[in-house]
C-alpha atoms as a PDB file:
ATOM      1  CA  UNK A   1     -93.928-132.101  35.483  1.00  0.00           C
ATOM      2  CA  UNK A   2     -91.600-133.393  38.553  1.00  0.00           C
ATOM      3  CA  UNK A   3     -94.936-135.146  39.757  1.00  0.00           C
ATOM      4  CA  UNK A   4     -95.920-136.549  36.946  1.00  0.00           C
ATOM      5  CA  UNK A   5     -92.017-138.623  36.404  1.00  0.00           C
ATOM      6  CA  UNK A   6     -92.074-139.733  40.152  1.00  0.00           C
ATOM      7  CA  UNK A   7     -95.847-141.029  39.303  1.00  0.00           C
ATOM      8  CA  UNK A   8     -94.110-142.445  36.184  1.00  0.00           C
ATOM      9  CA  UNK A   9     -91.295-144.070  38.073  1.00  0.00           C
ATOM     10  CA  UNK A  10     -93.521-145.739  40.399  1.00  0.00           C
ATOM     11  CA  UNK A  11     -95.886-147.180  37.954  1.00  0.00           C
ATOM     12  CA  UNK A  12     -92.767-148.593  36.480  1.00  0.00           C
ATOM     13  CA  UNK A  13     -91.367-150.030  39.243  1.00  0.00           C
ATOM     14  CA  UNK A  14     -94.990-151.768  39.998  1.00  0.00           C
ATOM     15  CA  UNK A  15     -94.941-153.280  36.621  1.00  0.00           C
ATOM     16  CA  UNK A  16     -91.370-154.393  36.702  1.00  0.00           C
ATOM     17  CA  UNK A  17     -92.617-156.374  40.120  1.00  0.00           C
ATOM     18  CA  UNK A  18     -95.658-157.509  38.557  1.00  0.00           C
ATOM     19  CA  UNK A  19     -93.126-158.680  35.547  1.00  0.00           C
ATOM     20  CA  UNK A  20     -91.092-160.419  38.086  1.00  0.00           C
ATOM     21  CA  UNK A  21     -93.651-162.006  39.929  1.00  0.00           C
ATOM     22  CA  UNK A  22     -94.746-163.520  36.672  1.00  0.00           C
ATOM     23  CA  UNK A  23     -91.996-164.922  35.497  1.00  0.00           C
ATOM     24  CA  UNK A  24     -91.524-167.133  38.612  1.00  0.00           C
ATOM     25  CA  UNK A  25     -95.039-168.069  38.014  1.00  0.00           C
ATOM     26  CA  UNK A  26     -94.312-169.051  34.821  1.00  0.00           C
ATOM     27  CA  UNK A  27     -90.853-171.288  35.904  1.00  0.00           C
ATOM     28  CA  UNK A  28     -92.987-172.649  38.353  1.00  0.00           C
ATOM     29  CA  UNK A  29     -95.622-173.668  36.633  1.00  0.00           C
ATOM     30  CA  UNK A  30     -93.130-175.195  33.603  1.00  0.00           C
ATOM     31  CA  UNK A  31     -91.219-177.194  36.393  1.00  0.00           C
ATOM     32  CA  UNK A  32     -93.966-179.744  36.670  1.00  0.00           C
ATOM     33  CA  UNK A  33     -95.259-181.766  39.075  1.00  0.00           C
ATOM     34  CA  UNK A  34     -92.928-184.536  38.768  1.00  0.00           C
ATOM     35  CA  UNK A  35     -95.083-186.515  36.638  1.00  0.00           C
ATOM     36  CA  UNK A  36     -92.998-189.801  34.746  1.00  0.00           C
ATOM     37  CA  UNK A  37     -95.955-190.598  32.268  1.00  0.00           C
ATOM     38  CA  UNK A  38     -99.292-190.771  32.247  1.00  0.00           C
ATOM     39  CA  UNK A  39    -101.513-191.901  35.161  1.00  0.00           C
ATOM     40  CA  UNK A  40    -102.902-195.467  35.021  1.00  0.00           C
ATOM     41  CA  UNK A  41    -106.146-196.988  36.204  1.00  0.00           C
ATOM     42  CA  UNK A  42    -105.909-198.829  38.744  1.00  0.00           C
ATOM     43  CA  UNK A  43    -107.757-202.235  37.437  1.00  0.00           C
ATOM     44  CA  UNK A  44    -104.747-202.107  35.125  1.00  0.00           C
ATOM     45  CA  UNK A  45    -101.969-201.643  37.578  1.00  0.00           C
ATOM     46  CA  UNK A  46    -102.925-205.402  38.883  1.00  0.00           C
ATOM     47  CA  UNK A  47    -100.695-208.252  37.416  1.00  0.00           C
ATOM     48  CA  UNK A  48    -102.298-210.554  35.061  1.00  0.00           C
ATOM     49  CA  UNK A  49    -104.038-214.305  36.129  1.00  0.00           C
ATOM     50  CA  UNK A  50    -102.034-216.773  36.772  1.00  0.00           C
ATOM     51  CA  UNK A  51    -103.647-219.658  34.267  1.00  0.00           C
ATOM     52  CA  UNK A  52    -101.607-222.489  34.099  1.00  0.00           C
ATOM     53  CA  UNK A  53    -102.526-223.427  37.800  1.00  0.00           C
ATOM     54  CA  UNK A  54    -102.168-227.556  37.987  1.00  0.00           C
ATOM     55  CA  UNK A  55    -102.414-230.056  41.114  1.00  0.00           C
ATOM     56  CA  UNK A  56    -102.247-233.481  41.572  1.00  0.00           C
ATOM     57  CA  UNK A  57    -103.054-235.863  44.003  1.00  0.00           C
ATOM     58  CA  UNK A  58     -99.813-237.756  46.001  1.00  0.00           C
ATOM     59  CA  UNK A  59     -98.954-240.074  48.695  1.00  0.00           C
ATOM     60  CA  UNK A  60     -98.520-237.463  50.767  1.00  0.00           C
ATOM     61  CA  UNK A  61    -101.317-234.829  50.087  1.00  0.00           C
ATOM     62  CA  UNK A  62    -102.169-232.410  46.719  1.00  0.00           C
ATOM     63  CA  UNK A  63     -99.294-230.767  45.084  1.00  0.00           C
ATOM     64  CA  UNK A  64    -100.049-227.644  43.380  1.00  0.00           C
ATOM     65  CA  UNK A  65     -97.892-225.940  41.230  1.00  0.00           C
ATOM     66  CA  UNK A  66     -97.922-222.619  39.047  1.00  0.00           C
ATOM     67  CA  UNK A  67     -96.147-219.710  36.871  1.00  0.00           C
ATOM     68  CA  UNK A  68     -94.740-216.315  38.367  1.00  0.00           C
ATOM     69  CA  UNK A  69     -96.363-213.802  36.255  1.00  0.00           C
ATOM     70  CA  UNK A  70     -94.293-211.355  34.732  1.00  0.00           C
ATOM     71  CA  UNK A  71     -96.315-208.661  34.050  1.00  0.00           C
ATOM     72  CA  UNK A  72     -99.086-206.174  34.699  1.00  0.00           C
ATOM     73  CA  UNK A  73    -102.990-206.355  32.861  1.00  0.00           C
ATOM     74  CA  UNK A  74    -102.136-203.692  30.518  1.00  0.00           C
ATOM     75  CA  UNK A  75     -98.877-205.383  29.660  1.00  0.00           C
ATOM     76  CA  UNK A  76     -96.006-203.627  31.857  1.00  0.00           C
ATOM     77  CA  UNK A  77     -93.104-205.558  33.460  1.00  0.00           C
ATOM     78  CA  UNK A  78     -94.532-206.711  37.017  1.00  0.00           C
ATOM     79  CA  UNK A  79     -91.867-205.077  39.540  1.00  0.00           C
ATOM     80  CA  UNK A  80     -93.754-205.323  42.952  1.00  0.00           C
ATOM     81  CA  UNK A  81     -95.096-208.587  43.461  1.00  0.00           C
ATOM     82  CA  UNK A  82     -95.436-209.333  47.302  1.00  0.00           C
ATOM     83  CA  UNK A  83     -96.510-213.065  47.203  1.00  0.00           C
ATOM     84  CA  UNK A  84     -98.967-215.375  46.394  1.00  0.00           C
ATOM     85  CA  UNK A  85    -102.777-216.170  48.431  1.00  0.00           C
ATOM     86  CA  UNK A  86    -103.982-220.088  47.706  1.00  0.00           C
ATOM     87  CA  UNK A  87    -107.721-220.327  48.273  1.00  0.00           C
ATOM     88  CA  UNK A  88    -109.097-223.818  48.490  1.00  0.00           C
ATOM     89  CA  UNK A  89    -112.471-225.091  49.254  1.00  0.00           C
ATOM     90  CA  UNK A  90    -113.304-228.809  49.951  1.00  0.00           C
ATOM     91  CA  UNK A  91    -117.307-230.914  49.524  1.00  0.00           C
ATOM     92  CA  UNK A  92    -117.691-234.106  49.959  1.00  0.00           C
ATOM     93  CA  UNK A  93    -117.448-236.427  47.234  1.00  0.00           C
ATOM     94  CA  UNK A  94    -121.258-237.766  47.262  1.00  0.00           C
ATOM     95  CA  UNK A  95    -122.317-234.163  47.628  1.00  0.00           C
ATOM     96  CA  UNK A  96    -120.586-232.129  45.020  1.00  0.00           C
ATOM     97  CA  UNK A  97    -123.519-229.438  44.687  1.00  0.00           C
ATOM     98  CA  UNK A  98    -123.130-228.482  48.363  1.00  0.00           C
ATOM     99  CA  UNK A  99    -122.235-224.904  48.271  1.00  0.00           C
ATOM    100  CA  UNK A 100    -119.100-224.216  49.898  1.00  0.00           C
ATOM    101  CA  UNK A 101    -117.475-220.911  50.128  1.00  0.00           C
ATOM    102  CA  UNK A 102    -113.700-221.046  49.142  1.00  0.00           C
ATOM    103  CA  UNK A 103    -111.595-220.025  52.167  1.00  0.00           C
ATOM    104  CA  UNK A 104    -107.837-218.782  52.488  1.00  0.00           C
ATOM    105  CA  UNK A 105    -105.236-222.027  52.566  1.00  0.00           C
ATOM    106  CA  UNK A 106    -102.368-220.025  52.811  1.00  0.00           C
ATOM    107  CA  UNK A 107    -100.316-217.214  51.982  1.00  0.00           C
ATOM    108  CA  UNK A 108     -96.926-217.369  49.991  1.00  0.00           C
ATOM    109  CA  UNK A 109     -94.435-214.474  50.215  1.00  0.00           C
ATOM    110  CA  UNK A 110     -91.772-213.564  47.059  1.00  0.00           C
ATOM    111  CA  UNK A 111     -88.720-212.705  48.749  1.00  0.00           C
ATOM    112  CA  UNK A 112     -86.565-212.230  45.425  1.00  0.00           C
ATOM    113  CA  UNK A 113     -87.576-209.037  44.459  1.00  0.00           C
ATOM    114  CA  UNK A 114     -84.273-207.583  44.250  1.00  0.00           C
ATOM    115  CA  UNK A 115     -82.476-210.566  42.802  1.00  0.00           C
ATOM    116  CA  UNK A 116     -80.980-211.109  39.210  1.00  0.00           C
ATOM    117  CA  UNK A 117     -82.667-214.246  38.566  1.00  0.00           C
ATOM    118  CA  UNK A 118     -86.230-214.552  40.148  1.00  0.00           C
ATOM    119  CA  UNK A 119     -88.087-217.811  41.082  1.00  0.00           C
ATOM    120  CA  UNK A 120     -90.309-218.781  37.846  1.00  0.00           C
ATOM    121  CA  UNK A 121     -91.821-221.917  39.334  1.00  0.00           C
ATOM    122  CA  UNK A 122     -94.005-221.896  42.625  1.00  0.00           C
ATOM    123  CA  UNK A 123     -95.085-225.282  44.845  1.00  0.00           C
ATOM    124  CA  UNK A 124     -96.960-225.586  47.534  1.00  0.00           C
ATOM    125  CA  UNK A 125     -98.162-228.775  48.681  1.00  0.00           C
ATOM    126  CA  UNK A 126    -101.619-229.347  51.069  1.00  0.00           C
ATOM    127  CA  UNK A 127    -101.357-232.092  53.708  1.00  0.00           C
ATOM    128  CA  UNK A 128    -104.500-230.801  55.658  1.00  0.00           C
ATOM    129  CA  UNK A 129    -106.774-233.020  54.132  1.00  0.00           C
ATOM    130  CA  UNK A 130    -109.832-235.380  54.540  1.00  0.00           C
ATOM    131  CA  UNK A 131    -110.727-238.591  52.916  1.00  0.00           C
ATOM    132  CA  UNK A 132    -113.284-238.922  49.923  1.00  0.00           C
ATOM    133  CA  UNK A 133    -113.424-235.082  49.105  1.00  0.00           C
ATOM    134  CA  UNK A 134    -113.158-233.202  46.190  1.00  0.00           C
ATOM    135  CA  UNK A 135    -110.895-229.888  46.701  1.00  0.00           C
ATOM    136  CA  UNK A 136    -111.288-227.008  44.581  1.00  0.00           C
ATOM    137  CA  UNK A 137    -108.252-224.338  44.506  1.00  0.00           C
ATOM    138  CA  UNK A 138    -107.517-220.603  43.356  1.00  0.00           C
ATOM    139  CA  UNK A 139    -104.567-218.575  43.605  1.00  0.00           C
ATOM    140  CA  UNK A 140    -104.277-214.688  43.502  1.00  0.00           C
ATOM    141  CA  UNK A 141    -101.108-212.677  43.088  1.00  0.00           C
ATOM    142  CA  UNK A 142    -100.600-210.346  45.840  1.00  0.00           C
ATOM    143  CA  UNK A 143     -98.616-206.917  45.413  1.00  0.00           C
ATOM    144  CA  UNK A 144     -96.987-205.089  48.283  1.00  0.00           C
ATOM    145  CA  UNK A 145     -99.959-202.374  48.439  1.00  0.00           C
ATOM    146  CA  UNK A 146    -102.344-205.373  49.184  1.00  0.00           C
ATOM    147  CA  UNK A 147    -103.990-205.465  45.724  1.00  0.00           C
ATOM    148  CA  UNK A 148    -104.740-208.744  44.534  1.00  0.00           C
ATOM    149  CA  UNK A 149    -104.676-210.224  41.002  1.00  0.00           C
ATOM    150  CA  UNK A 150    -107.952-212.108  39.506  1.00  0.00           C
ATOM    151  CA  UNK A 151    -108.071-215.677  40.139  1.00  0.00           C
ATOM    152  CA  UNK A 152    -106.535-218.288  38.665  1.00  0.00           C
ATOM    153  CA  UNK A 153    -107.512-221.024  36.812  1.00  0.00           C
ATOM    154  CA  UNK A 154    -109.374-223.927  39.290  1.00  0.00           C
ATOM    155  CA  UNK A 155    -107.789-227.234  39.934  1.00  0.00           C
ATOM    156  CA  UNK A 156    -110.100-229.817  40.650  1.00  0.00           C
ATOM    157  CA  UNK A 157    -108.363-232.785  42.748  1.00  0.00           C
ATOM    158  CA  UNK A 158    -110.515-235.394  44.345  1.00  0.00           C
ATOM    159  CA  UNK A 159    -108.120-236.861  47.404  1.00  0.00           C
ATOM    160  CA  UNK A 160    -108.970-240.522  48.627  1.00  0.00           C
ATOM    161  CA  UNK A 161    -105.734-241.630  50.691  1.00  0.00           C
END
């Protein structure tokens, strides 16, 4: 009978370990991963078009203006956005179906992302131009991971000085 309660006791003692063992499991596994909501694609983590894009030609060259956007595609408040990339491409005025890729004009950085009061209105104005050609222009909004926003609206400006 002796052998029998040590076999007893030791059985127990696995179980209660076992028991143990499972119960950290269990806290573990309730303690999450850290997860704030659920995951989002990432075609909707992009901010949404700018479409109010609008230039005009000047004395002094094409101004361009446009809207900050304010929030992501699927409608969250925009909290990373990194800049701006203008694209422009330029044919000649007596050939306007020569194909012309569009090519980067320049790149804008936001430098009020921490501010109270962000910049709503952006400017930028092109002086690199040449005579008797229509330029066509894009802008993306650029995020700090690199993504870019679709494309704007085009502005069609013909520029004769």
């Amino acid at each position: 009978m002796i052998q029998m309660n040590e076999a007893c006791r030791s059985v127990r003692f696995s179980s209660c370990a076992y028991g143990a063992l499972l119960a950290v499991v269990i806290v573990l596994l309730c303690a999450g991963c850290g997860k704030k909501s659920a995951p989002r694609a990432p075609e909707l983590a992009i901010p949404e078009p700018i479409n109010d894009l609008r230039g005009a030609a000047g004395k002094k060259g094409i101004s361009l203006g446009w809207t900050r956007p304010k929030q992501y595609v699927d409608g969250k408040s925009l909290d990373d956005l990194a800049g701006f990339v203008l694209f422009r491409k330029g044919t000649p005025a007596d050939c306007p179906t020569c194909q012309v890729p569009f090519r980067e004009r320049i790149v804008m950085n936001v430098e009020d992302q921490d501010k109270f009061i962000k910049k709503t209105k952006y400017a930028f104005q092109d002086r690199e131009l040449e005579a008797n050609t229509v330029y066509r222009y894009r802008v993306f909004s650029r995020l700090f991971d690199g993504s870019l926003s679709q494309p704007s609206n085009e502005v069609i400006v013909e520029w004769k000085p």
